[in-house]
N, C-alpha and C. Protein backbone atom coordinates (compact mmCIF):
# COMPACT_ATOMS: atom_id res chain seq x y z
N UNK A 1 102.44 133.20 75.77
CA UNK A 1 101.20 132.96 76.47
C UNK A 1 101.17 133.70 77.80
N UNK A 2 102.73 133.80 78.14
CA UNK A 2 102.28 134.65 79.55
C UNK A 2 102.17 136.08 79.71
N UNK A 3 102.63 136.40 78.59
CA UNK A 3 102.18 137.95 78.46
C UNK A 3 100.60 138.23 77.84
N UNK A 4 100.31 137.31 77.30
CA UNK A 4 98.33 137.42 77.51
C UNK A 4 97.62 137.33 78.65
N UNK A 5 97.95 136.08 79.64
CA UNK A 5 97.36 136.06 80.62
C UNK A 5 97.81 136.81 81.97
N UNK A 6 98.89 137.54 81.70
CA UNK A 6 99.60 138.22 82.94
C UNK A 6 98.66 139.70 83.29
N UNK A 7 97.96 140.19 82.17
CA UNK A 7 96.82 141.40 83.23
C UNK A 7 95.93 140.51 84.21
N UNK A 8 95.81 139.82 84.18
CA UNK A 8 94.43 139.05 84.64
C UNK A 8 95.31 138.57 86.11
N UNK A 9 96.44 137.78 85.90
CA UNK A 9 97.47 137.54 87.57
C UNK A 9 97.50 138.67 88.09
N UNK A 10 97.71 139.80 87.52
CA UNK A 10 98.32 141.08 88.47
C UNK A 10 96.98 141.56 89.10
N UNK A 11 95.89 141.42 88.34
CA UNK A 11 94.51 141.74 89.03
C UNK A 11 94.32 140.97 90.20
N UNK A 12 94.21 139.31 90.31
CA UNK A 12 93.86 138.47 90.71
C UNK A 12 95.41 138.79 92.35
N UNK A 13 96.15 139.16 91.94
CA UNK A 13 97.35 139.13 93.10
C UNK A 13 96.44 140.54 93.82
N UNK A 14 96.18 141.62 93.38
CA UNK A 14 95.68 142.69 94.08
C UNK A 14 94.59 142.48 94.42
N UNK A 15 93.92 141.84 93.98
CA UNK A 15 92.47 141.48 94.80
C UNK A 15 92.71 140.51 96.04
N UNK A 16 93.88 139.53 96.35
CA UNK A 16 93.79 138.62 96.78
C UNK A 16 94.75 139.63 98.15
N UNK A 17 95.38 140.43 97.81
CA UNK A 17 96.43 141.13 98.69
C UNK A 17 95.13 142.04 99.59
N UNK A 18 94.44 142.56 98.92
CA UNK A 18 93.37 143.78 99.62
C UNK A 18 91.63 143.09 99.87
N UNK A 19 91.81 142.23 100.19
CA UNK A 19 90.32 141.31 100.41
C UNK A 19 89.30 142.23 101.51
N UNK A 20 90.01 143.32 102.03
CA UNK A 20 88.56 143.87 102.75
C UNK A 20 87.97 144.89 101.99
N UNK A 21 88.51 145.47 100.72
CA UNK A 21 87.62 146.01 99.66
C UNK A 21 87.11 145.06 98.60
N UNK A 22 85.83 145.23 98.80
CA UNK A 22 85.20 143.72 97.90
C UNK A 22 85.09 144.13 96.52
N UNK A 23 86.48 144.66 95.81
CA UNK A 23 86.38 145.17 94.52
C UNK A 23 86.22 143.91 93.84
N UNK A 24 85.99 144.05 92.62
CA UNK A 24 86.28 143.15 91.44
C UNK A 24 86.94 143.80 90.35
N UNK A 25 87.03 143.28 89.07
CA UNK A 25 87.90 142.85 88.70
C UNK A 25 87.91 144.25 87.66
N UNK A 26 87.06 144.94 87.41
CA UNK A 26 86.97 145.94 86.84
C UNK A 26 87.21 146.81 87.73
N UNK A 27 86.67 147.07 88.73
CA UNK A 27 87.20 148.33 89.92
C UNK A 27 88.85 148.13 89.73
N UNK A 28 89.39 146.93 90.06
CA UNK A 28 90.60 146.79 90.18
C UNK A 28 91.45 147.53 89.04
N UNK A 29 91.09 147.02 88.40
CA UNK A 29 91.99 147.05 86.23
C UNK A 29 91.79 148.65 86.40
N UNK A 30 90.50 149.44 87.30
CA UNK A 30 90.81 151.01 87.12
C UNK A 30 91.43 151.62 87.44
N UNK A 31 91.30 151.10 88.51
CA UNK A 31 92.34 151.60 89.68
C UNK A 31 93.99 151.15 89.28
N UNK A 32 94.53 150.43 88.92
CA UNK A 32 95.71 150.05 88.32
C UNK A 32 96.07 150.56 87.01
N UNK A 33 95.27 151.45 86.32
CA UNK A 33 95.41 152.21 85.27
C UNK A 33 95.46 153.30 85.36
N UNK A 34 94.85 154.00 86.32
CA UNK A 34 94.73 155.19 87.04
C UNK A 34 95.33 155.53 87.43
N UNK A 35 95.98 154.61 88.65
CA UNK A 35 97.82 154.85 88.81
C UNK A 35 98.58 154.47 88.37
N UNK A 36 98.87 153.75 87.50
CA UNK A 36 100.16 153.08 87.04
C UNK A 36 100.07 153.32 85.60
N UNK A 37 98.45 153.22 84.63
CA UNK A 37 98.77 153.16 83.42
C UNK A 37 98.96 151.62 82.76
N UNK A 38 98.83 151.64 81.68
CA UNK A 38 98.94 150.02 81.03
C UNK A 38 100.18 149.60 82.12
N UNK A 39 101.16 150.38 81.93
CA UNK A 39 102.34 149.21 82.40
C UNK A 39 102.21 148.70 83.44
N UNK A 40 101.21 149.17 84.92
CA UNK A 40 101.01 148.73 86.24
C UNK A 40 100.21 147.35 85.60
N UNK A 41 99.81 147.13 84.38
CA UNK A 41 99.23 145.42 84.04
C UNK A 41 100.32 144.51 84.09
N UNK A 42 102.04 144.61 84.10
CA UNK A 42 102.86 144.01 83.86
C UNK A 42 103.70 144.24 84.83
N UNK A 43 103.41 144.85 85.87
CA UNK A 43 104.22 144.54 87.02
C UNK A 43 105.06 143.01 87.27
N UNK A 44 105.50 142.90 87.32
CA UNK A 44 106.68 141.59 87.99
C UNK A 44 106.74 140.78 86.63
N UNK A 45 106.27 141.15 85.45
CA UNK A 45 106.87 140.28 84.50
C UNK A 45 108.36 140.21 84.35
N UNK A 46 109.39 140.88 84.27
CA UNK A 46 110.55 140.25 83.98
C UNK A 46 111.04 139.24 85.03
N UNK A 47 111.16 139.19 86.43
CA UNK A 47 110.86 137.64 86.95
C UNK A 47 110.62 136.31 86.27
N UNK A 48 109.36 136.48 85.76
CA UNK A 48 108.42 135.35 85.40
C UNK A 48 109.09 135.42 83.96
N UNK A 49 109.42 135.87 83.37
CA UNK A 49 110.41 135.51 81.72
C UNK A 49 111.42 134.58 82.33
N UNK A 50 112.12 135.85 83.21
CA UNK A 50 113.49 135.58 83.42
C UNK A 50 113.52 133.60 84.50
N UNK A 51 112.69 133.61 84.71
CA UNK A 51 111.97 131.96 85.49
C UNK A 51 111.57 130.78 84.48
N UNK A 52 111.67 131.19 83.17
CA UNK A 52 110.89 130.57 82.18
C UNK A 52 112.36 129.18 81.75
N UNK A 53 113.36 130.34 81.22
CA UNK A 53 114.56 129.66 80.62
C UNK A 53 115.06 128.68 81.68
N UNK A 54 115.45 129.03 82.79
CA UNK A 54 116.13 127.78 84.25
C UNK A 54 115.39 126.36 84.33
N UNK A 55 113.96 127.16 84.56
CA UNK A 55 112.46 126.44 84.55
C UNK A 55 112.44 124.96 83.58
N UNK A 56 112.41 125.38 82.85
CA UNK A 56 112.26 124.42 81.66
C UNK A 56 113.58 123.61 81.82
N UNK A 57 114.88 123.76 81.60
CA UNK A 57 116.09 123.69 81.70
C UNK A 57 115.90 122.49 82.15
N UNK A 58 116.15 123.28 84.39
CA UNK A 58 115.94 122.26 85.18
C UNK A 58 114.95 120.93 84.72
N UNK A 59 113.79 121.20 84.49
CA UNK A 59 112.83 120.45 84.68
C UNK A 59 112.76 119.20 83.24
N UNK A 60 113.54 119.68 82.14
CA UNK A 60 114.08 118.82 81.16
C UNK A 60 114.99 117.65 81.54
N UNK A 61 116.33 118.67 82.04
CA UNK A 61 117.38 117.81 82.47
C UNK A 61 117.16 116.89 83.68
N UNK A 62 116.30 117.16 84.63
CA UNK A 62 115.99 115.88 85.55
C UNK A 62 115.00 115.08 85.29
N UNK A 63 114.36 115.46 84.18
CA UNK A 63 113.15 114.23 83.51
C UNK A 63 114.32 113.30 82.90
N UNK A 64 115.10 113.54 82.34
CA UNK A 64 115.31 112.72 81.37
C UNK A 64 116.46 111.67 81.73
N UNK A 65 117.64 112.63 83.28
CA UNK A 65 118.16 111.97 83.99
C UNK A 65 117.83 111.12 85.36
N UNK A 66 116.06 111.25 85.45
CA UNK A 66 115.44 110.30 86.36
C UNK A 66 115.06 108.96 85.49
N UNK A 67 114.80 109.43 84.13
CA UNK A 67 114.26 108.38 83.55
C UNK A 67 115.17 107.24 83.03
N UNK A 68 116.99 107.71 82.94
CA UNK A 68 117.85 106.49 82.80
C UNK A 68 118.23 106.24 84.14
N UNK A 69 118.25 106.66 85.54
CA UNK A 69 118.15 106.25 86.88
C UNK A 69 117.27 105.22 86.99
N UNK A 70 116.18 105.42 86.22
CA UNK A 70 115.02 104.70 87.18
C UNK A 70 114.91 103.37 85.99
N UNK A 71 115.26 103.38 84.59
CA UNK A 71 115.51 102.11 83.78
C UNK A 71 116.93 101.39 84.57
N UNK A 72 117.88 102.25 84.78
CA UNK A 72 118.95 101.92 85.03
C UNK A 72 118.67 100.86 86.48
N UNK A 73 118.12 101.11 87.25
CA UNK A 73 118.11 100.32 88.59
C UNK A 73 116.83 99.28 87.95
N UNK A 74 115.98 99.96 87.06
CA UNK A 74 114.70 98.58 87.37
C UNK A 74 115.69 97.41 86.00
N UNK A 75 116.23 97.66 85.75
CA UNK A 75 116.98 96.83 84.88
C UNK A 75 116.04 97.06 83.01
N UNK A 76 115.95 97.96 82.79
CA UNK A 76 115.54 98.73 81.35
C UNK A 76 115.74 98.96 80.42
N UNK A 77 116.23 98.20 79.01
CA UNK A 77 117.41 98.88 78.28
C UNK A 77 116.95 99.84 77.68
N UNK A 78 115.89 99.88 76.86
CA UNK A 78 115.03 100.97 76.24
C UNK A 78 114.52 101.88 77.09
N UNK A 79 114.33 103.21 76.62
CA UNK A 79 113.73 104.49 77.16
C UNK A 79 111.75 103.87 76.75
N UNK A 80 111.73 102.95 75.79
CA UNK A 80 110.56 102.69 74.86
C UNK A 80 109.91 101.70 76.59
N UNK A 81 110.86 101.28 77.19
CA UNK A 81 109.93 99.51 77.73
C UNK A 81 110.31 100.22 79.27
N UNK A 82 110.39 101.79 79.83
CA UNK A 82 110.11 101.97 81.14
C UNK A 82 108.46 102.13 81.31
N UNK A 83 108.03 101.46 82.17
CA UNK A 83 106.62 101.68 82.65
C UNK A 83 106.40 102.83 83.04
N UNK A 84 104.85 103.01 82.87
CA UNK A 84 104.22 104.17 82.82
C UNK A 84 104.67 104.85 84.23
N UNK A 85 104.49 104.50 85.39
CA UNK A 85 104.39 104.39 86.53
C UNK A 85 105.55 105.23 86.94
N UNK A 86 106.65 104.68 86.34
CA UNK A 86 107.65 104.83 86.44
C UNK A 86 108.56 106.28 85.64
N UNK A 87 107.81 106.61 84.41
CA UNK A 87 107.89 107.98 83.60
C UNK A 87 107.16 108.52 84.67
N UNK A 88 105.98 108.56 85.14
CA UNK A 88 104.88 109.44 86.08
C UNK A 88 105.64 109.67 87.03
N UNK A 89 107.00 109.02 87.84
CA UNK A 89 107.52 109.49 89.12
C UNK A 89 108.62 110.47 88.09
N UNK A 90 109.55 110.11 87.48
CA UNK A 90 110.64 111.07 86.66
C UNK A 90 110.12 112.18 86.37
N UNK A 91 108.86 112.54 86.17
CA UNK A 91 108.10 113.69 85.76
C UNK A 91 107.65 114.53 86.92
N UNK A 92 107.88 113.67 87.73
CA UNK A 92 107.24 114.29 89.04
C UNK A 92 108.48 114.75 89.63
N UNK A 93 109.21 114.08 89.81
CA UNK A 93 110.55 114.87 90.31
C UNK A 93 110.96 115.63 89.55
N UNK A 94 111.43 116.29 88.37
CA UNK A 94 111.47 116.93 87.03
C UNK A 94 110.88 117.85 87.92
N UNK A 95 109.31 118.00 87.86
CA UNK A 95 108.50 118.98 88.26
C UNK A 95 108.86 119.73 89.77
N UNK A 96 108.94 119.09 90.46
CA UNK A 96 109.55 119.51 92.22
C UNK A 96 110.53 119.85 91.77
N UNK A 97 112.02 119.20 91.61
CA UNK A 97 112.96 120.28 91.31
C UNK A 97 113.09 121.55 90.59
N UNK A 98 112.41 121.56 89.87
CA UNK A 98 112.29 122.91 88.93
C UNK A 98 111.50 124.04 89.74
N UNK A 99 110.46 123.68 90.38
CA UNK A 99 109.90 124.72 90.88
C UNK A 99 110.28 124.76 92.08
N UNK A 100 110.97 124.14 92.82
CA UNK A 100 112.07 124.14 94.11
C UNK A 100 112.93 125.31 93.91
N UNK A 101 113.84 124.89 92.88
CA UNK A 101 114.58 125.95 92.64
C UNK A 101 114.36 127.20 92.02
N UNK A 102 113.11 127.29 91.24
CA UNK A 102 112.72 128.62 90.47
C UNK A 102 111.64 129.42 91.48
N UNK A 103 111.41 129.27 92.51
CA UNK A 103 110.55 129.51 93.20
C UNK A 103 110.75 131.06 93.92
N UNK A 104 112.16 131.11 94.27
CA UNK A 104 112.23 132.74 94.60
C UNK A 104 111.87 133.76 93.34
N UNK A 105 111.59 133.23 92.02
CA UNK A 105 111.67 134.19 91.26
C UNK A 105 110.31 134.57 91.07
N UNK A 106 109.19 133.22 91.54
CA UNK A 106 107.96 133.63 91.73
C UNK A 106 107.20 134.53 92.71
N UNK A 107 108.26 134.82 94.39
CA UNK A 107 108.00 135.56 95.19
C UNK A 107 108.50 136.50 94.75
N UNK A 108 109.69 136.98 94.26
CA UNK A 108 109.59 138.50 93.43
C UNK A 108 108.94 139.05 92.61
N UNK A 109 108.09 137.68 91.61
CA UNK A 109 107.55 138.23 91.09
C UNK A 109 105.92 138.80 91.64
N UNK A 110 105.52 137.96 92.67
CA UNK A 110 104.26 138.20 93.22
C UNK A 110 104.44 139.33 94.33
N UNK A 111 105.85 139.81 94.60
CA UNK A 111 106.15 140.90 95.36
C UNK A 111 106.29 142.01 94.53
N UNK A 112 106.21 141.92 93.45
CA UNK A 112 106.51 143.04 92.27
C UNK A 112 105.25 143.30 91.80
N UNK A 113 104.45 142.18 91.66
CA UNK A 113 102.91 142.81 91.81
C UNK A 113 102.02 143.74 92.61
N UNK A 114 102.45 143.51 93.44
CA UNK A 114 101.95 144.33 94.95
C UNK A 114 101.97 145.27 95.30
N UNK A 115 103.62 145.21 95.80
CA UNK A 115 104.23 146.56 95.90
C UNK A 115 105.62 146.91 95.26
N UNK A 116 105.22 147.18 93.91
CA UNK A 116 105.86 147.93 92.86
C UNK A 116 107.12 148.63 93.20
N UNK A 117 106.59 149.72 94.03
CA UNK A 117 107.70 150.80 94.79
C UNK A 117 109.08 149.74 94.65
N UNK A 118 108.85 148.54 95.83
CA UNK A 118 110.23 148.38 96.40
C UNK A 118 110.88 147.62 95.23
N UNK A 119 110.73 147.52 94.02
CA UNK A 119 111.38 146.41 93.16
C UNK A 119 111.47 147.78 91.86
N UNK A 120 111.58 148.95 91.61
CA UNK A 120 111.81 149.60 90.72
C UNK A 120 112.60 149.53 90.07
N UNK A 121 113.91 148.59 90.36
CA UNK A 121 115.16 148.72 89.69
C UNK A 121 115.11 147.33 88.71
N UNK A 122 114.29 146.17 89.20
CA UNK A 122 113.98 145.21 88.60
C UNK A 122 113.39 144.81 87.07
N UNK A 123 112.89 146.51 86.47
CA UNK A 123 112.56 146.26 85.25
C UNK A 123 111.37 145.75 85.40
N UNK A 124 110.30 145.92 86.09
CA UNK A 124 109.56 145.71 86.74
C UNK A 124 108.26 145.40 85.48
């Protein structure tokens, strides 16, 4: 899925980087083809792959170890009889840690959008 919607981020990052040319979204896509060619549409994708596998990982392994923490203290024996309330915070921390820690890979990757040049070796 993220290699469908990733021309459309790399547009949306260069429009948002150069806001005193009031291009849109077609000026943009020309101009990024013009110089770069299809592949300037996929700038900073290997980042955002390489963010996918940790991503998930993290964000598995602390769902599932908040959710016997949080039976474990409210006194829970089943995973079936923790309250809703209570899955909604494990999920939420799940979620903050994961993108806590995967988060530099999103500034490379939104720096690899941009300016290309300095990340060439990145597989860009």
């Amino acid at each position: 899925a993220a290699m469908l919607t990733y021309p459309l981020d790399v547009l949306r990052a260069k429009m948002a980087v150069n806001r005193s040319a009031r291009a849109g979204y077609r000026e943009v896509a020309q101009e990024v083809f013009r110089t770069k060619g299809l592949t300037g549409f996929f700038d900073g994708l290997s980042p955002t792959i390489a963010r996918i596998l940790p991503h998930s990982g993290i964000r598995f392994g602390v769902y599932h170890a908040s959710k016997a923490g949080l039976g474990w203290l409210g006194g829970y024996t089943t995973d079936g009889s923790l309250p809703v309330a209570l899955r909604l915070l494990a999920g939420a921390s799940a979620g903050f840690t994961a993108q806590t820690v995967t988060y530099p890979l999103d500034v490379v990757r939104r720096r690899m959008q941009v300016q290309k040049q300095l990340y060439t070796t990145l597989g860009g």
